[in-house]
C-alpha atoms as a PDB file:
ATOM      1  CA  UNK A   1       0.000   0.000   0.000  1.00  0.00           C
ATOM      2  CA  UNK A   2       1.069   3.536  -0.787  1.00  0.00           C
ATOM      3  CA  UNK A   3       2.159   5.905   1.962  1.00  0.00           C
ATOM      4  CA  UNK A   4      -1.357   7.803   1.239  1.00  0.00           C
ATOM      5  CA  UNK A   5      -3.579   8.253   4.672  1.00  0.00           C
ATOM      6  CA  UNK A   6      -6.646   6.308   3.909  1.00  0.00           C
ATOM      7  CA  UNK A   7      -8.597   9.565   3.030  1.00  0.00           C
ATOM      8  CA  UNK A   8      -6.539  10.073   0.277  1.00  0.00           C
ATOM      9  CA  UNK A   9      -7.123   6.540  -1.067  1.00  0.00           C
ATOM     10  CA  UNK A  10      -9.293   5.985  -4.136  1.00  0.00           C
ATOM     11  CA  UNK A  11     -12.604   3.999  -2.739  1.00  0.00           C
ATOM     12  CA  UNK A  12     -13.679   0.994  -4.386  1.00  0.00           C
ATOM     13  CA  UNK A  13     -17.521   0.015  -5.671  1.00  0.00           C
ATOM     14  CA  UNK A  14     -19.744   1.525  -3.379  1.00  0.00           C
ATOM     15  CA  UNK A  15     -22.053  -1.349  -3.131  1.00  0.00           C
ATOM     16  CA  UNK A  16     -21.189  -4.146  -0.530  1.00  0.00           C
ATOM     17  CA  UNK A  17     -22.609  -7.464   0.805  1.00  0.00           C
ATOM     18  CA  UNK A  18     -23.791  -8.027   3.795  1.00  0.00           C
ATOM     19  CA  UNK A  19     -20.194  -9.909   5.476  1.00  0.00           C
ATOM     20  CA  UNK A  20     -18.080  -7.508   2.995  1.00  0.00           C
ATOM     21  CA  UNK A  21     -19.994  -4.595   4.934  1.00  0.00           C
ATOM     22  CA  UNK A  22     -19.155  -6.653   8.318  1.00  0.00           C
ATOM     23  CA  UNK A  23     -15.740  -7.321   7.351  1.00  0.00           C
ATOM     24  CA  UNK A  24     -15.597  -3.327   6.244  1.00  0.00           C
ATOM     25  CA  UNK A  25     -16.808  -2.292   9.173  1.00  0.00           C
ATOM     26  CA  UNK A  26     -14.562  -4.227  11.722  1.00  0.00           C
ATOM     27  CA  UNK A  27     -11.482  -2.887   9.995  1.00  0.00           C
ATOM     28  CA  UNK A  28     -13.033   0.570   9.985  1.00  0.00           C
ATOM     29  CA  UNK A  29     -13.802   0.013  13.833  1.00  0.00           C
ATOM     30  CA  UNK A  30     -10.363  -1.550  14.974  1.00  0.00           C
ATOM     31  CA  UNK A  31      -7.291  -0.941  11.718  1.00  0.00           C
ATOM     32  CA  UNK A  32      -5.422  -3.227  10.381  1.00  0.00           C
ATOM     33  CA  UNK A  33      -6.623  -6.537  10.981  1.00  0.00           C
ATOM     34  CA  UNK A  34      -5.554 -10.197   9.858  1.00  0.00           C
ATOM     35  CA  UNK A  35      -8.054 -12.542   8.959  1.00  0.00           C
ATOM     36  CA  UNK A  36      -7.832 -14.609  12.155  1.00  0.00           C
ATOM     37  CA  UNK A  37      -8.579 -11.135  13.900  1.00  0.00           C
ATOM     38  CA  UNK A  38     -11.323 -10.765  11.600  1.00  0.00           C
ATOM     39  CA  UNK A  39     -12.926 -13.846  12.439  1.00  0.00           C
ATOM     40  CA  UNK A  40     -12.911 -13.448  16.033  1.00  0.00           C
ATOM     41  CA  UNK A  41     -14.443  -9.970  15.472  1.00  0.00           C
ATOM     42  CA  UNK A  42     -17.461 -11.004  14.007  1.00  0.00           C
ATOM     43  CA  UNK A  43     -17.930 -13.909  16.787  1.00  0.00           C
ATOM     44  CA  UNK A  44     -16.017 -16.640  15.162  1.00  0.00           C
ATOM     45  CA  UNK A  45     -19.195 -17.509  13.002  1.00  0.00           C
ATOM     46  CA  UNK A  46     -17.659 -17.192   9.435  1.00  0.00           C
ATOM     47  CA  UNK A  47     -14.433 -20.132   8.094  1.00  0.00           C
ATOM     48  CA  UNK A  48     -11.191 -18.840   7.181  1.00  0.00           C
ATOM     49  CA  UNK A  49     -11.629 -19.332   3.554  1.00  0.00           C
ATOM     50  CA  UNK A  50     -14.220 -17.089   3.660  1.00  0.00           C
ATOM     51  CA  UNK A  51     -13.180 -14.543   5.503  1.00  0.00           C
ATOM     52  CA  UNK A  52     -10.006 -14.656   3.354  1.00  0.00           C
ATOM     53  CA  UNK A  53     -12.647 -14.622  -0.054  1.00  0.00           C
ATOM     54  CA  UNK A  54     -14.138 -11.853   1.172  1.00  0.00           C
ATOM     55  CA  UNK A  55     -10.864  -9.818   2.039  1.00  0.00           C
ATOM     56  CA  UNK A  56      -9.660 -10.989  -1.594  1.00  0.00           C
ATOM     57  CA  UNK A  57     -12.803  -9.850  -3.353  1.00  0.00           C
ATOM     58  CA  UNK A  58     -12.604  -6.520  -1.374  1.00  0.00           C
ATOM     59  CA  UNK A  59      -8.557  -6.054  -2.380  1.00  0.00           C
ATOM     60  CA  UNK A  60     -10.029  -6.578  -5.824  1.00  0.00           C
ATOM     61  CA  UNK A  61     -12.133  -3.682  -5.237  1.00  0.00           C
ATOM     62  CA  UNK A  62      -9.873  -1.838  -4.315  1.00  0.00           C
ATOM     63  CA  UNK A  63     -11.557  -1.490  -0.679  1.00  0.00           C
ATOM     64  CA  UNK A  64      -8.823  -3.110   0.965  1.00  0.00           C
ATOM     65  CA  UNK A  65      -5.277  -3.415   1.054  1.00  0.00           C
ATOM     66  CA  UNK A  66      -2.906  -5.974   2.538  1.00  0.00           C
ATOM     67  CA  UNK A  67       0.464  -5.097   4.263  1.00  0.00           C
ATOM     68  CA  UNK A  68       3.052  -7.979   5.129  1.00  0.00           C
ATOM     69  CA  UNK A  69       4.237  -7.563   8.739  1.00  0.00           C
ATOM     70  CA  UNK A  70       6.470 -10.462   9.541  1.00  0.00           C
ATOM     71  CA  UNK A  71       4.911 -13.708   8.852  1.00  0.00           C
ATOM     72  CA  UNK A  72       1.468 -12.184   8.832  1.00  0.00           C
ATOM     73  CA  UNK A  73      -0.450 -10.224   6.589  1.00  0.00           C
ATOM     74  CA  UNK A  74      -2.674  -7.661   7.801  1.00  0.00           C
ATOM     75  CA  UNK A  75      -5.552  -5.896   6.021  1.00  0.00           C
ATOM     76  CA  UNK A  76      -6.396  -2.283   5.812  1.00  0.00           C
ATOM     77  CA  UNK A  77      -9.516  -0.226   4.634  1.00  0.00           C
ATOM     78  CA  UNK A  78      -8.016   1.890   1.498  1.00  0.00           C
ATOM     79  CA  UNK A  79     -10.368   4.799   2.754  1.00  0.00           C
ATOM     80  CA  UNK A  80     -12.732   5.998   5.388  1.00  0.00           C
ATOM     81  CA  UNK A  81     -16.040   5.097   6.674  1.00  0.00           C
ATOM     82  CA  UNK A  82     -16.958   8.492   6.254  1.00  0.00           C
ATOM     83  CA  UNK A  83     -15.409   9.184   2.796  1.00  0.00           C
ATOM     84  CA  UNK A  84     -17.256   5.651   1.836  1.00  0.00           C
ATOM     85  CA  UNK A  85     -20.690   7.041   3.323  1.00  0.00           C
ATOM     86  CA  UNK A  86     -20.036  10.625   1.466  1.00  0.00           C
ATOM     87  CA  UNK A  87     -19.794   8.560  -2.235  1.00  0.00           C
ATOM     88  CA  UNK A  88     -22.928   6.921  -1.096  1.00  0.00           C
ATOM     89  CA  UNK A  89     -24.796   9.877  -0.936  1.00  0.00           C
ATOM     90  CA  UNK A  90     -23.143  11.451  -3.760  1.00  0.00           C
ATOM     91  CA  UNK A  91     -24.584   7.701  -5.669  1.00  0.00           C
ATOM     92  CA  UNK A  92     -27.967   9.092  -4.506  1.00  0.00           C
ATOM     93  CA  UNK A  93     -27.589  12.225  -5.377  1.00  0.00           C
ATOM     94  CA  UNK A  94     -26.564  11.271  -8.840  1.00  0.00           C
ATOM     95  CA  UNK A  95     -29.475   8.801  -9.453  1.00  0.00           C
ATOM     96  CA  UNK A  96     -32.446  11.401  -8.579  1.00  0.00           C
ATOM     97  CA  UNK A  97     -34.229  13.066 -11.331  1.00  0.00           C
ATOM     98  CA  UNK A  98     -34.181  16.177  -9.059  1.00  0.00           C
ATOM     99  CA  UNK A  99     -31.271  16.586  -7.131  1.00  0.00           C
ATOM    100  CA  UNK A 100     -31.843  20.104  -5.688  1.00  0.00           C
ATOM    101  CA  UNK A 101     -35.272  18.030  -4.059  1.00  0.00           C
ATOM    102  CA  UNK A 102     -33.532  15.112  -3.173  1.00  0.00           C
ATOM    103  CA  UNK A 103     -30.879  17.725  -1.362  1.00  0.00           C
ATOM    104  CA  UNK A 104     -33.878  19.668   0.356  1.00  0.00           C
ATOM    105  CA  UNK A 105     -35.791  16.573   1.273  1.00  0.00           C
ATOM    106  CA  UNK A 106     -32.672  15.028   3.086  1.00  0.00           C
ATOM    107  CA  UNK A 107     -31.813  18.668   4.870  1.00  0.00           C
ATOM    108  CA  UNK A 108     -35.656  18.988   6.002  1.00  0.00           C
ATOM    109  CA  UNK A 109     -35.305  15.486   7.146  1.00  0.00           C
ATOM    110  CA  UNK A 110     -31.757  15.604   9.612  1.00  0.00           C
ATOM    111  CA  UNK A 111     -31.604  15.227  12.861  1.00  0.00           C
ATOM    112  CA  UNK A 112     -31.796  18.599  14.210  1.00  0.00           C
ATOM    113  CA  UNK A 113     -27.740  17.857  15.237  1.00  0.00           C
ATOM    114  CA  UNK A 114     -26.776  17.284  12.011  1.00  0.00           C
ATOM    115  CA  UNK A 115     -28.737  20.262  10.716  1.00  0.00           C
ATOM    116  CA  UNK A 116     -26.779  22.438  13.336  1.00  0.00           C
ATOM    117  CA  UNK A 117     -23.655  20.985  12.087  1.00  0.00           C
ATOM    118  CA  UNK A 118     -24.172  21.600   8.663  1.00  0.00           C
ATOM    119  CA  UNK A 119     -25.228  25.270   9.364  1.00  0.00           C
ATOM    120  CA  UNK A 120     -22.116  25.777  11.076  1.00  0.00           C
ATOM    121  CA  UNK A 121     -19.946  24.392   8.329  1.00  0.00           C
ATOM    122  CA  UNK A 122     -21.688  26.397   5.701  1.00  0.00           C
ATOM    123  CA  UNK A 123     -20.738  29.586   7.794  1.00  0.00           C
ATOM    124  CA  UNK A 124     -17.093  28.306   7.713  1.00  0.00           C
ATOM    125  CA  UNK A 125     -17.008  27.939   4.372  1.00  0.00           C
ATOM    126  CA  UNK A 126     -18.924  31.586   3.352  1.00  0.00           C
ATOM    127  CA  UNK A 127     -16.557  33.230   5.490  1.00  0.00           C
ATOM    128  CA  UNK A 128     -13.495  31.757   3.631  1.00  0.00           C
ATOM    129  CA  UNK A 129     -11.793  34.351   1.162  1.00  0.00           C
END
């Protein structure tokens, strides 16, 4: 893997299965993981063939990337939860018919939070030269 922090890192397909999500989300939760440490993560339910399947479909995708340390290899998300979640809802965004309503729907929908912080980071950004 390239010296790039993981938000720098292209993102793979957007659209996961329901133990690539599981397997995404424990290395998003805990880093660099091998596949033993996978398994135990998701309560020891899954074989190691596929666990490792699923960690080679998702380096295929470009989701994941393994790194060699010492006789192990461990596997790290290429980018972040939150940079995955952002292409998500740009994927939404791009497949309305009427983006400025599918914008205004999801603002009048927010949690009232969420609203706050997005108010807040508009300001930042108006008051930028």
């Amino acid at each position: 893997m390239s010296e790039e922090s993981p938000s720098e890192q292209p993102c793979g397909p957007l659209r996961l299965g329901s133990l690539e999500q599981q397997v995404m989300d424990a290395l998003w939760d805990d880093g660099a993981l091998t596949i033993r440490d996978v398994i135990t993560g998701l309560g020891a339910n899954h074989a190691y063939t596929t666990i490792a399947t699923v960690l080679a479909n998702l380096e295929r995708k470009q989701l994941v990337a393994p790194q060699r340390q010492g006789r192990s290899v461990k596997y790290v998300a290429r980018c972040t939860r939150e940079r995955h979640a952002a292409r998500l809802m740009e994927e939404a965004l791009a497949t309305s018919h009427d983006r400025a309503a599918a914008i205004l729907h999801f603002v009048d929908t927010i949690d009232p939070g969420d609203l706050q912080l997005l108010r807040n980071y508009l300001a930042r950004q108006t008051d930028r030269p």
